[in-house]
Protein backbone atom coordinates (compact mmCIF):
# COMPACT_ATOMS: atom_id res chain seq x y z
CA UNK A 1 15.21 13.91 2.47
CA UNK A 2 13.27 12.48 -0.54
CA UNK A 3 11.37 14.55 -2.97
CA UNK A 4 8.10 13.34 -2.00
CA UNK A 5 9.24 14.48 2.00
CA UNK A 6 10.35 17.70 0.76
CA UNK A 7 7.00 17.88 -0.96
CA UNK A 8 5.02 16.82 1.82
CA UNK A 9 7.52 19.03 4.54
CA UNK A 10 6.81 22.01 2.17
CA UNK A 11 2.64 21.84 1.88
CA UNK A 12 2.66 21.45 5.88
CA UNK A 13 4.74 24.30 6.72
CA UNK A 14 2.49 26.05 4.32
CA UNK A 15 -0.67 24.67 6.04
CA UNK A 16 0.40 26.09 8.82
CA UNK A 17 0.85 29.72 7.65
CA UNK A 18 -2.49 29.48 6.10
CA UNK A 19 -4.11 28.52 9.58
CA UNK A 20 -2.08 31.17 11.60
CA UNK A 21 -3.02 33.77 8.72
CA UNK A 22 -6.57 32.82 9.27
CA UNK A 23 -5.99 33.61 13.70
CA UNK A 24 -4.11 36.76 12.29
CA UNK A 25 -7.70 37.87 10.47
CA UNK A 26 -9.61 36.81 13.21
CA UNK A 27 -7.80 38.78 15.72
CA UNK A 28 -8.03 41.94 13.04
CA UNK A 29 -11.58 40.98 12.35
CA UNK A 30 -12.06 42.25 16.06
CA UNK A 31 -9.81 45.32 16.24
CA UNK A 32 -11.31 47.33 12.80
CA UNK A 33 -15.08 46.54 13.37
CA UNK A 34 -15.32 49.62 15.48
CA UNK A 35 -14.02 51.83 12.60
CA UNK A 36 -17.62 51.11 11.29
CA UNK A 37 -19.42 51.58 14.96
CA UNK A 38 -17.94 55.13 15.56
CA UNK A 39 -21.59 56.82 14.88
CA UNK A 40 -23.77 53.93 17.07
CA UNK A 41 -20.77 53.93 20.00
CA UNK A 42 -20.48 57.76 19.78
CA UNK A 43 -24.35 58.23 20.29
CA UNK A 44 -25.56 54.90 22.80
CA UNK A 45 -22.10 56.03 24.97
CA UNK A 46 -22.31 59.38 24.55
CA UNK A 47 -18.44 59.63 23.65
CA UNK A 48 -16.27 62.08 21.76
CA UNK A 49 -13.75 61.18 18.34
CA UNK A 50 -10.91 60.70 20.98
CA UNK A 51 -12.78 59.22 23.35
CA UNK A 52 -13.75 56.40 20.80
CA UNK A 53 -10.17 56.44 19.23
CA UNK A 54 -8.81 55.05 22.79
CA UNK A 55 -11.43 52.63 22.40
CA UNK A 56 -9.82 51.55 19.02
CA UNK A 57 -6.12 52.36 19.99
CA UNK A 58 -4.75 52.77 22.68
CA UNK A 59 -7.13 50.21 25.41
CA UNK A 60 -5.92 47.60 23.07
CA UNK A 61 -2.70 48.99 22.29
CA UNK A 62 -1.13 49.49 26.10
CA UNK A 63 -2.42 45.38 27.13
CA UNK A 64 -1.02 43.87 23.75
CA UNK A 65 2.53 45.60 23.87
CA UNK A 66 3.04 44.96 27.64
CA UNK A 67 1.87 41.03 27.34
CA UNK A 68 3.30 41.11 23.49
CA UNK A 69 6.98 41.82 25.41
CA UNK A 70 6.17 39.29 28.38
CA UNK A 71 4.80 36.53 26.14
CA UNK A 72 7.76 37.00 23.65
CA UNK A 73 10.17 36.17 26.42
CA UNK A 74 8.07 32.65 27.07
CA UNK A 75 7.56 31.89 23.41
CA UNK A 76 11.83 32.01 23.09
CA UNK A 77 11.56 29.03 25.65
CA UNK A 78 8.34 27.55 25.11
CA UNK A 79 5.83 25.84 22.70
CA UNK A 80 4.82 28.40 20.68
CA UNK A 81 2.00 26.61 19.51
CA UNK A 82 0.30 25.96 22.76
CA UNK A 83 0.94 29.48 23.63
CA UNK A 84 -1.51 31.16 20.03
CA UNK A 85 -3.88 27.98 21.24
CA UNK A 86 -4.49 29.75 24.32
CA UNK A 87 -4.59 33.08 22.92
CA UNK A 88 -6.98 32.57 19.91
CA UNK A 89 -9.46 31.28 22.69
CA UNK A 90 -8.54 34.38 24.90
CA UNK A 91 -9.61 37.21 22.78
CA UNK A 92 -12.36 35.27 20.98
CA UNK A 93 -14.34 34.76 24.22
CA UNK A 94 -13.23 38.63 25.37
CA UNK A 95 -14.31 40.24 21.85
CA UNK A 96 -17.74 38.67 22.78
CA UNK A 97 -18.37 39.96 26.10
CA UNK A 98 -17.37 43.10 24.52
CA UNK A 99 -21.68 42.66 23.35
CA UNK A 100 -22.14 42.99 26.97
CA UNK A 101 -20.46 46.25 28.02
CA UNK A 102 -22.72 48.58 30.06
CA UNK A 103 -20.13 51.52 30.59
CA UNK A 104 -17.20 53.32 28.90
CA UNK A 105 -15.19 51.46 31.36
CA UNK A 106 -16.33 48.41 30.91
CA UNK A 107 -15.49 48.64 27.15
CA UNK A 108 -12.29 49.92 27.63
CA UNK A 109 -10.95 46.93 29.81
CA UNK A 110 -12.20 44.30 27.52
CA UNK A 111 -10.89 46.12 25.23
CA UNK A 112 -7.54 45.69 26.88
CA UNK A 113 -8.34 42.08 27.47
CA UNK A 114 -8.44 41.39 24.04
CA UNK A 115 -5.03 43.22 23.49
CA UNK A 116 -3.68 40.68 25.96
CA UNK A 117 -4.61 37.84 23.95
CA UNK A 118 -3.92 38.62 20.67
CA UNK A 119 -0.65 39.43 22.01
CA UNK A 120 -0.01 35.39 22.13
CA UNK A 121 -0.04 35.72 17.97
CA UNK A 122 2.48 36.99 16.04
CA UNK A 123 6.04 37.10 18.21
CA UNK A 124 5.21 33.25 18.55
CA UNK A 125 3.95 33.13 14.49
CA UNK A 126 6.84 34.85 13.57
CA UNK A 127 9.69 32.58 15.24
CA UNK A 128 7.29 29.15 14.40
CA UNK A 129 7.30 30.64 10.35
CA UNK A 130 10.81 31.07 10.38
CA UNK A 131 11.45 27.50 11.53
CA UNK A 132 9.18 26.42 8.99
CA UNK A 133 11.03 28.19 6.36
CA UNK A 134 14.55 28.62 4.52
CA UNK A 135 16.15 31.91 4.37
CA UNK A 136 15.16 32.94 0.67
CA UNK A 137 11.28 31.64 1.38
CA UNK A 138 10.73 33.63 5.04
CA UNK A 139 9.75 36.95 3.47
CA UNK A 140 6.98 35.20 1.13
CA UNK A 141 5.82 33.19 3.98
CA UNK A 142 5.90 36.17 6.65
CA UNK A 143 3.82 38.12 4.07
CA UNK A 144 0.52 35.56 3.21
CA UNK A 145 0.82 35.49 7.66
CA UNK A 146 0.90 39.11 8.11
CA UNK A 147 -1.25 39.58 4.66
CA UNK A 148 -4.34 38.39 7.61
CA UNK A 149 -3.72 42.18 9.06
CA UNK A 150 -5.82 43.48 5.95
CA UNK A 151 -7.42 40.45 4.87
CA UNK A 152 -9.42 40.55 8.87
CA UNK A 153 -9.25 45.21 8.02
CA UNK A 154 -10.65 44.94 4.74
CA UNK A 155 -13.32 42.24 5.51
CA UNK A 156 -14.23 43.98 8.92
CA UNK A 157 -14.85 47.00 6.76
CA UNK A 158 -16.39 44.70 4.08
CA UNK A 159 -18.47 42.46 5.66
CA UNK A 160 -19.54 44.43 8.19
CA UNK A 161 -20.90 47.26 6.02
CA UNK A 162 -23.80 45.03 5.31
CA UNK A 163 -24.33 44.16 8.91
CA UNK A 164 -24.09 47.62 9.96
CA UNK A 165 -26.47 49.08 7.50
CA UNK A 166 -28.90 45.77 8.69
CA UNK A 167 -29.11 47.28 12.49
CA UNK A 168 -32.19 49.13 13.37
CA UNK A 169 -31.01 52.59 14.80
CA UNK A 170 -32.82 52.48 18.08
CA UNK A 171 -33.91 50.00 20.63
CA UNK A 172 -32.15 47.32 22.51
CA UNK A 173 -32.16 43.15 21.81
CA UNK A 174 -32.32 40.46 24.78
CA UNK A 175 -29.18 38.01 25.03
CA UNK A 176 -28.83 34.89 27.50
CA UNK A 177 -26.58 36.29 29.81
CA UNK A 178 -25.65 39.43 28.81
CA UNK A 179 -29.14 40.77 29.19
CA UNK A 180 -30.36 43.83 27.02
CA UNK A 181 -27.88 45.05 24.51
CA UNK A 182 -28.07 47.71 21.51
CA UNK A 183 -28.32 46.62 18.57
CA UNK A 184 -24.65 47.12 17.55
CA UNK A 185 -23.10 45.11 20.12
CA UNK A 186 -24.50 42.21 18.48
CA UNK A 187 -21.66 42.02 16.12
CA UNK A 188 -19.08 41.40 18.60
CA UNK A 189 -20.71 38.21 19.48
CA UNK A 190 -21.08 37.48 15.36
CA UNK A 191 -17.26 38.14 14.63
CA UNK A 192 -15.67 36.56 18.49
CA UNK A 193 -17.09 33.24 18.93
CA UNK A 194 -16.07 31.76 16.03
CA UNK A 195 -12.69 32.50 16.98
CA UNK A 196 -13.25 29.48 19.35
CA UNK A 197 -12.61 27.10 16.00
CA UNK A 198 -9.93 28.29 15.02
CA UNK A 199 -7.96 27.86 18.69
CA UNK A 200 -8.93 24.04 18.12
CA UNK A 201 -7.76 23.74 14.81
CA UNK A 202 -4.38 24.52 16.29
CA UNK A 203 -3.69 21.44 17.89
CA UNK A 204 -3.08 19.98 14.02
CA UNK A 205 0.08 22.16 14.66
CA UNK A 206 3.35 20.72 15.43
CA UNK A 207 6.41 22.54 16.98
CA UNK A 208 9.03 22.72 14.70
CA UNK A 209 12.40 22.24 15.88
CA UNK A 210 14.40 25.69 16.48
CA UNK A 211 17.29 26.98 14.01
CA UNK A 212 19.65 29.21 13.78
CA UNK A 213 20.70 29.02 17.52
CA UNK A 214 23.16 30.96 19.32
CA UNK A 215 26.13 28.59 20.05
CA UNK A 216 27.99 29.36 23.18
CA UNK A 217 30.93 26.92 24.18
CA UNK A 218 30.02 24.42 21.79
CA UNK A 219 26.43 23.87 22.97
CA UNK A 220 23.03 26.54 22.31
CA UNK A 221 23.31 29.28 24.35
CA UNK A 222 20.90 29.42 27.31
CA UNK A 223 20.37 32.99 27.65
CA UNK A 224 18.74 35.39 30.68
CA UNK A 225 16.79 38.26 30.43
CA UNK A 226 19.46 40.59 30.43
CA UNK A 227 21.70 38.60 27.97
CA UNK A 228 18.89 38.21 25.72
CA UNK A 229 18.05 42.34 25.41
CA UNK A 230 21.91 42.88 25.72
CA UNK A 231 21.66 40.45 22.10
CA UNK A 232 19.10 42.35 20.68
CA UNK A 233 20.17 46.29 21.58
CA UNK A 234 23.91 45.34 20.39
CA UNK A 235 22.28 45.74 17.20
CA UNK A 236 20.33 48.70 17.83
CA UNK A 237 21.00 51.05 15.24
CA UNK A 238 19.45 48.50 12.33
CA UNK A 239 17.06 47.14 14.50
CA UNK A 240 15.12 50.21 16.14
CA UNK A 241 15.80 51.99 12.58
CA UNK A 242 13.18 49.10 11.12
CA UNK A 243 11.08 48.92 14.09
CA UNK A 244 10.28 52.55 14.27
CA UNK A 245 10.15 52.94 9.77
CA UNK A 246 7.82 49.90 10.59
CA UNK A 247 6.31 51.61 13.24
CA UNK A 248 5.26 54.98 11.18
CA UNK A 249 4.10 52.83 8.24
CA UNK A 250 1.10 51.36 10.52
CA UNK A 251 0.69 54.64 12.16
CA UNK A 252 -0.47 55.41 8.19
CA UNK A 253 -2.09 51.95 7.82
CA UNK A 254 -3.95 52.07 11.36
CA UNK A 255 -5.10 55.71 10.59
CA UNK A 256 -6.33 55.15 7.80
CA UNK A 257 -8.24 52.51 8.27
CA UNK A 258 -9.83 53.59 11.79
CA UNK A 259 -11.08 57.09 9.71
CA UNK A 260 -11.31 56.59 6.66
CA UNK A 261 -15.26 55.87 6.62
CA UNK A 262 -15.75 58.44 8.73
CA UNK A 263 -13.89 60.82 6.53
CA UNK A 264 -16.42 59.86 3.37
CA UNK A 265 -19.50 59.86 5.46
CA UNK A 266 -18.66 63.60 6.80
CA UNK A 267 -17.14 64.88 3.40
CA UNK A 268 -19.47 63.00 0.96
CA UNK A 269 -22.25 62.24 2.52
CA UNK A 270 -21.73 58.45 2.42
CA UNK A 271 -23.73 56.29 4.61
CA UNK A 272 -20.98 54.42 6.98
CA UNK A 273 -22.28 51.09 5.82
CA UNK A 274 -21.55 52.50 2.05
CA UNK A 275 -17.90 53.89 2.89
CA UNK A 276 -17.23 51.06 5.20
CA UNK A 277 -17.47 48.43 1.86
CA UNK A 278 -15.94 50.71 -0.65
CA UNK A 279 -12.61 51.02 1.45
CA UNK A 280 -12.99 47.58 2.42
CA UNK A 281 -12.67 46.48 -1.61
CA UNK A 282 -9.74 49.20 -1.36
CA UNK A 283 -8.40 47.38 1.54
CA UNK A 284 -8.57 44.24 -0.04
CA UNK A 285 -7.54 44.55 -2.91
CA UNK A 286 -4.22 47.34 -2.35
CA UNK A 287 -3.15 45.63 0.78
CA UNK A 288 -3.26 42.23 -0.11
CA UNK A 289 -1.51 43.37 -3.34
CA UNK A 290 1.23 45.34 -1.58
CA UNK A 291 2.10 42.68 1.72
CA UNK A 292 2.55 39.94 -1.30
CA UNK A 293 4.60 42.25 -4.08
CA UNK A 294 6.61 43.37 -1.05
CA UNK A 295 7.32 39.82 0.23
CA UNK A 296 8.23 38.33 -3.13
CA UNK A 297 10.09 41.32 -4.11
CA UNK A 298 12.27 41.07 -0.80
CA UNK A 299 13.11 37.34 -1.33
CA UNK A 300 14.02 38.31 -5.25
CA UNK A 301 16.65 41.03 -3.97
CA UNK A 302 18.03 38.58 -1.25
CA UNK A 303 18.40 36.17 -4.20
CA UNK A 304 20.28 38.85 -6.54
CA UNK A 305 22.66 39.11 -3.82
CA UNK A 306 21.12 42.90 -2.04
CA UNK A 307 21.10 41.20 1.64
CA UNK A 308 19.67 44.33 2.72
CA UNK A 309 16.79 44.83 0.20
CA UNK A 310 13.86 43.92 2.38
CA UNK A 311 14.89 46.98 3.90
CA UNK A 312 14.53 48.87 0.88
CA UNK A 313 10.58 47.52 0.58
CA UNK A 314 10.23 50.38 3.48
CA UNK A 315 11.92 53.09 1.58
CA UNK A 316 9.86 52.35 -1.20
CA UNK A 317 6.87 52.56 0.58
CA UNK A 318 7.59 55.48 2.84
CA UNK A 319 8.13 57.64 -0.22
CA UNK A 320 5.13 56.65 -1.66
CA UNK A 321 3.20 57.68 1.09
CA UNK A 322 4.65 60.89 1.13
CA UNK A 323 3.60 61.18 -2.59
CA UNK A 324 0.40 60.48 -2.23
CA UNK A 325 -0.33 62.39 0.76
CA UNK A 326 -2.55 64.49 -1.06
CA UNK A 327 -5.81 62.77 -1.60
CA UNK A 328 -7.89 63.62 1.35
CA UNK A 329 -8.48 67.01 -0.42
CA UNK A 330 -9.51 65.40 -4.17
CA UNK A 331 -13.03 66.79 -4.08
CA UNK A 332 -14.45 63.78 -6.08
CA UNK A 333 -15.20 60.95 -3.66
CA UNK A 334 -14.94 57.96 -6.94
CA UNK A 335 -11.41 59.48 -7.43
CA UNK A 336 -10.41 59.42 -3.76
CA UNK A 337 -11.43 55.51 -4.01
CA UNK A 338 -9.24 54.84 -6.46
CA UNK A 339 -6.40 56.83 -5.11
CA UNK A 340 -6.49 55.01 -1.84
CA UNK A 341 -5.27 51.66 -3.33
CA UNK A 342 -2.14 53.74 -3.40
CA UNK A 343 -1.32 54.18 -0.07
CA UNK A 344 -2.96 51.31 1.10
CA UNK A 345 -0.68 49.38 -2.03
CA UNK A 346 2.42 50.90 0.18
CA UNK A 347 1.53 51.32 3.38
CA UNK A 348 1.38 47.19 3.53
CA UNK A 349 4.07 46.47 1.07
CA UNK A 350 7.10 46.14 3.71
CA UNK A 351 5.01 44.50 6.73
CA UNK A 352 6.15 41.00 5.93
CA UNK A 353 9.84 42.01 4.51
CA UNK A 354 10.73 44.24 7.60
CA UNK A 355 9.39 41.51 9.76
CA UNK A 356 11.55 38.94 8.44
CA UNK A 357 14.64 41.32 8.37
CA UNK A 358 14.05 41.69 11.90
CA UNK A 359 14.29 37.73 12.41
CA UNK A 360 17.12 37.48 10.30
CA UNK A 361 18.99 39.81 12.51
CA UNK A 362 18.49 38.22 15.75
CA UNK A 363 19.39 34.23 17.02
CA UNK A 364 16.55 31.61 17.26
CA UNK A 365 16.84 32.04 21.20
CA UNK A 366 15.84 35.85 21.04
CA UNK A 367 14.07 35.57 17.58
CA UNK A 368 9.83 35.98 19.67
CA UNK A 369 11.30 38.66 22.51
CA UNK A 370 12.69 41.09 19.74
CA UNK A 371 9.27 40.52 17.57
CA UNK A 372 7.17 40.92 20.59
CA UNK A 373 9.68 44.58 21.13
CA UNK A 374 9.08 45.45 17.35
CA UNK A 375 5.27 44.93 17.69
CA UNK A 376 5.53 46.92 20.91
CA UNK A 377 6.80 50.01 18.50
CA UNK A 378 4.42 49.29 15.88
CA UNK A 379 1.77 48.77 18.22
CA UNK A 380 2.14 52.10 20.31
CA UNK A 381 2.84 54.02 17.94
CA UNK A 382 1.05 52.58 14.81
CA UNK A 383 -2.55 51.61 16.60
CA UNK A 384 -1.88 53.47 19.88
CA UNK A 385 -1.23 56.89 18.11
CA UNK A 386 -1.99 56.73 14.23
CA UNK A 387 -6.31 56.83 15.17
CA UNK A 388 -5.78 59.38 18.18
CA UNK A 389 -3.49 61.47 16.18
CA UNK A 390 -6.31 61.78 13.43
CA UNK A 391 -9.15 62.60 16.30
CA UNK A 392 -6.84 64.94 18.32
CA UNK A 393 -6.42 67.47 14.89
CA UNK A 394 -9.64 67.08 14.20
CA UNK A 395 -11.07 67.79 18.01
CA UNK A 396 -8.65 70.42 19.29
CA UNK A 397 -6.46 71.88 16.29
CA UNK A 398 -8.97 72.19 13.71
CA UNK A 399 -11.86 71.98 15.85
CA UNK A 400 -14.36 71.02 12.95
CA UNK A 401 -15.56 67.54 12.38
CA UNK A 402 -15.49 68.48 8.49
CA UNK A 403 -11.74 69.24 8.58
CA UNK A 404 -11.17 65.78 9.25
CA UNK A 405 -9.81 65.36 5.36
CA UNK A 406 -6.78 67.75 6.97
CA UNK A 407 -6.19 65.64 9.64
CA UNK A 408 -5.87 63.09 7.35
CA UNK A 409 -3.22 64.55 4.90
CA UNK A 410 -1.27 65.55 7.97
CA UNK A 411 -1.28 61.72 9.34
CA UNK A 412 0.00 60.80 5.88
CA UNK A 413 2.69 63.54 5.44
CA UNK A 414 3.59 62.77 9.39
CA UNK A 415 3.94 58.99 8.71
CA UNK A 416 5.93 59.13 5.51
CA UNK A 417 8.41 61.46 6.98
CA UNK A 418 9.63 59.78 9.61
CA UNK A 419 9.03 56.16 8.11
CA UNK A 420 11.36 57.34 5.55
CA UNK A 421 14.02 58.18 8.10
CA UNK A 422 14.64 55.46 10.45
CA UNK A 423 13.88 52.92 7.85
CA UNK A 424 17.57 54.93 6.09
CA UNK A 425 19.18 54.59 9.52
CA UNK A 426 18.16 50.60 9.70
CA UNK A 427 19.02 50.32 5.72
CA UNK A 428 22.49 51.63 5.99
CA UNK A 429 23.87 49.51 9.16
CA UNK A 430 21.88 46.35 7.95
CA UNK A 431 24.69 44.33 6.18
CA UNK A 432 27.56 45.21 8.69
CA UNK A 433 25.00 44.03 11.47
CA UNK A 434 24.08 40.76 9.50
CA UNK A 435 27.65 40.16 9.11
CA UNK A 436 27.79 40.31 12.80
CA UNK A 437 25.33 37.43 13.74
CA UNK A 438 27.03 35.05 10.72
CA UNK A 439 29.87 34.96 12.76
CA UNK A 440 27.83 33.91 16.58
CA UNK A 441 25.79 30.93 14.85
């Protein structure tokens, strides 16, 4: 291939990360604007912290690991491309009928509807990415596509502080076809539809051909079901080891982010709308910071030669969580801003390097099934769990809205501890089990 093809090859495949990192803060875009509406939800609904924590974990979280597992399968035989198509314009058009809710119920299953599309994204993003990629590039390019998880947090919190603190507290607002609506519910029609652009944009997107196939009597293996978990769980020790480290880092991330404006607002006094944009800047500028070090610190270690050092990205970050675990209780709220950019620094550092280790491990024809079974770990565990556990100290162990800072500390002590451990069970089996698949492809 020329230079000039190379060139050209190179600034399309990163097109193409840039478009599916702009569906990957679209789809977060929807899931963190509630962190903002706990107070309006908690009072139109008449709901409960855990109540609204289902709301923002686990309704979502129990649709988008079921389909995420399903969809996986499909996108390991499928075009991967058509398949995000369909699911940008899925949870765009659910997130705004979510403006039209009447009930608790009613928010709760399109809630879960919107779990079922955004489950289309990343398994298929992650196997289209690594196509697009060589080896010693993935972890860079898996980071700016994952870096959309707190690009979409960060400007939910962001943004949406100004549009919050814009909403007059009572009274309702007349929409074609959704009728009379509170004021808050407005939003989800502001941050869903536009979604809609984004699923056309994807037909600039072309399927790249597949690498790194399993070879089976000379020809790529056509695998089953069970041959294609039997692939994955052979290697279980490494893989579940990342999946669950992985998994307790976004239990961190997921609680954070759901509580953490709630936290200033019943500690400090903040206005949501205030908290909301400070830890959005946090967000933004931490997170970002962390997904991109850790990605371009992965790829430097597999270029030294440390084939399992985007493993180590987790270590590092689980034991800085654990370090700073302490800040909910700094009694100066300025402080506690700055603080944050710690954990939110490490807490997003190995998304993108894990993520590719987990591709790395597996053949092209399993590559979207065992993503789709990572997110489902990360998913129930990290969004499913990491809000709830937060609400369900604060509600029934502490049983004080105020002692929500506790909560907090635990969540981060909780999270680091085990992160820490299975991401050492996945970093000490990871070069005998890469060692394994060099010899099937």
């Amino acid at each position: 291939m020329s230079h000039d093809r190379k060139e050209q090859s190179s600034s399309y495949a990163w097109y193409v990360v840039g478009l599916l990192a702009l569906a990957n803060i679209s789809s977060f875009l929807d899931r963190q604007i509630l962190a903002l509406l706990v107070g309006p939800i908690k009072r139109d609904m008449h709901l409960t912290d855990t109540e609204v924590s289902l709301l923002m974990g686990l309704s979502f979280a129990m649709f988008y690991t079921l389909f995420g597992v399903i969809i996986g399968r499909v996108a390991d035989k499928a075009n991967r491309r058509n398949i995000i198509m369909t699911g940008v314009a899925l949870w765009s058009v659910l997130t705004a009928l979510c403006a039209g809710v009447k009930t608790y119920s009613q928010f709760f299953l399109a809630r879960m509807g919107v779990g079922v599309g955004e489950a289309t994204l990343s398994p298929s993003a992650y196997s289209i990415i690594s196509d697009y990629f060589p080896k010693g590039q993935r972890a860079v390019a898996l980071s700016v596509f994952t870096m959309g998880i707190f690009l979409g947090s960060g400007l939910a919190l962001a943004i949406g502080a100004g549009l919050v603190a814009n909403l007059p507290v009572q009274g309702s607002v007349s929409v074609p076809l959704l009728g009379n609506i509170f004021h808050w519910q407005k939003l989800f029609l502001m941050i869903g539809l536009p979604g809609l652009i984004i699923a056309a944009l994807m037909f600039t997107v072309r399927e790249p051909d597949r690498k790194d196939k399993l070879i089976r009597g000379g020809t790529d293996a056509d695998l089953k079901l069970g041959d294609a978990l039997k692939i994955i769980f052979q290697r279980a020790n490494t893989y579940i080891g990342i999946s669950l480290g992985t998994a307790f880092t976004a239990f961190i991330n997921y609680g954070l982010t759901a509580w953490i404006p709630t936290y200033f607002n019943r500690t400090f006094g903040w206005s949501i709308p205030k908290a909301g944009l400070s830890y959005g800047m946090v967000l933004l500028t931490g997170s970002v910071s962390g997904i991109l070090w850790g990605g371009w610190y992965a790829d430097r270690l597999i270029r030294r030669g440390v084939t399992n050092g985007r493993v180590r990205i987790g270590m590092i970050a689980a034991i800085g969580s654990l370090f700073f675990c302490f800040i909910p209780l700094v009694g100066n709220p300025q402080l506690v801003l700055v603080l944050l950019m710690f954990p939110a620094f490490f807490a997003a550092s190995p998304m993108g390097a894990c993520t590719t280790a987990v591709q790395e491990l597996m053949p092209n024809q399993v590559r979207a099934l065992a993503s789709a079974i990572f997110l489902f770990l990360i998913n129930m565990i990290g969004l499913g769990l990491g809000p709830s556990f937060v609400a369900v100290l604060t509600d029934f162990v502490f049983r004080d809205e105020s002692a929500i800072r506790f909560s907090l500390m635990a969540l981060l002590l909780t999270g680091g501890i085990l992160a820490l451990l299975f991401y050492w069970i996945g970093y000490k089996t990871y070069n005998s089990t890469l060692k394994r698949l060099a010899i099937e492809i």
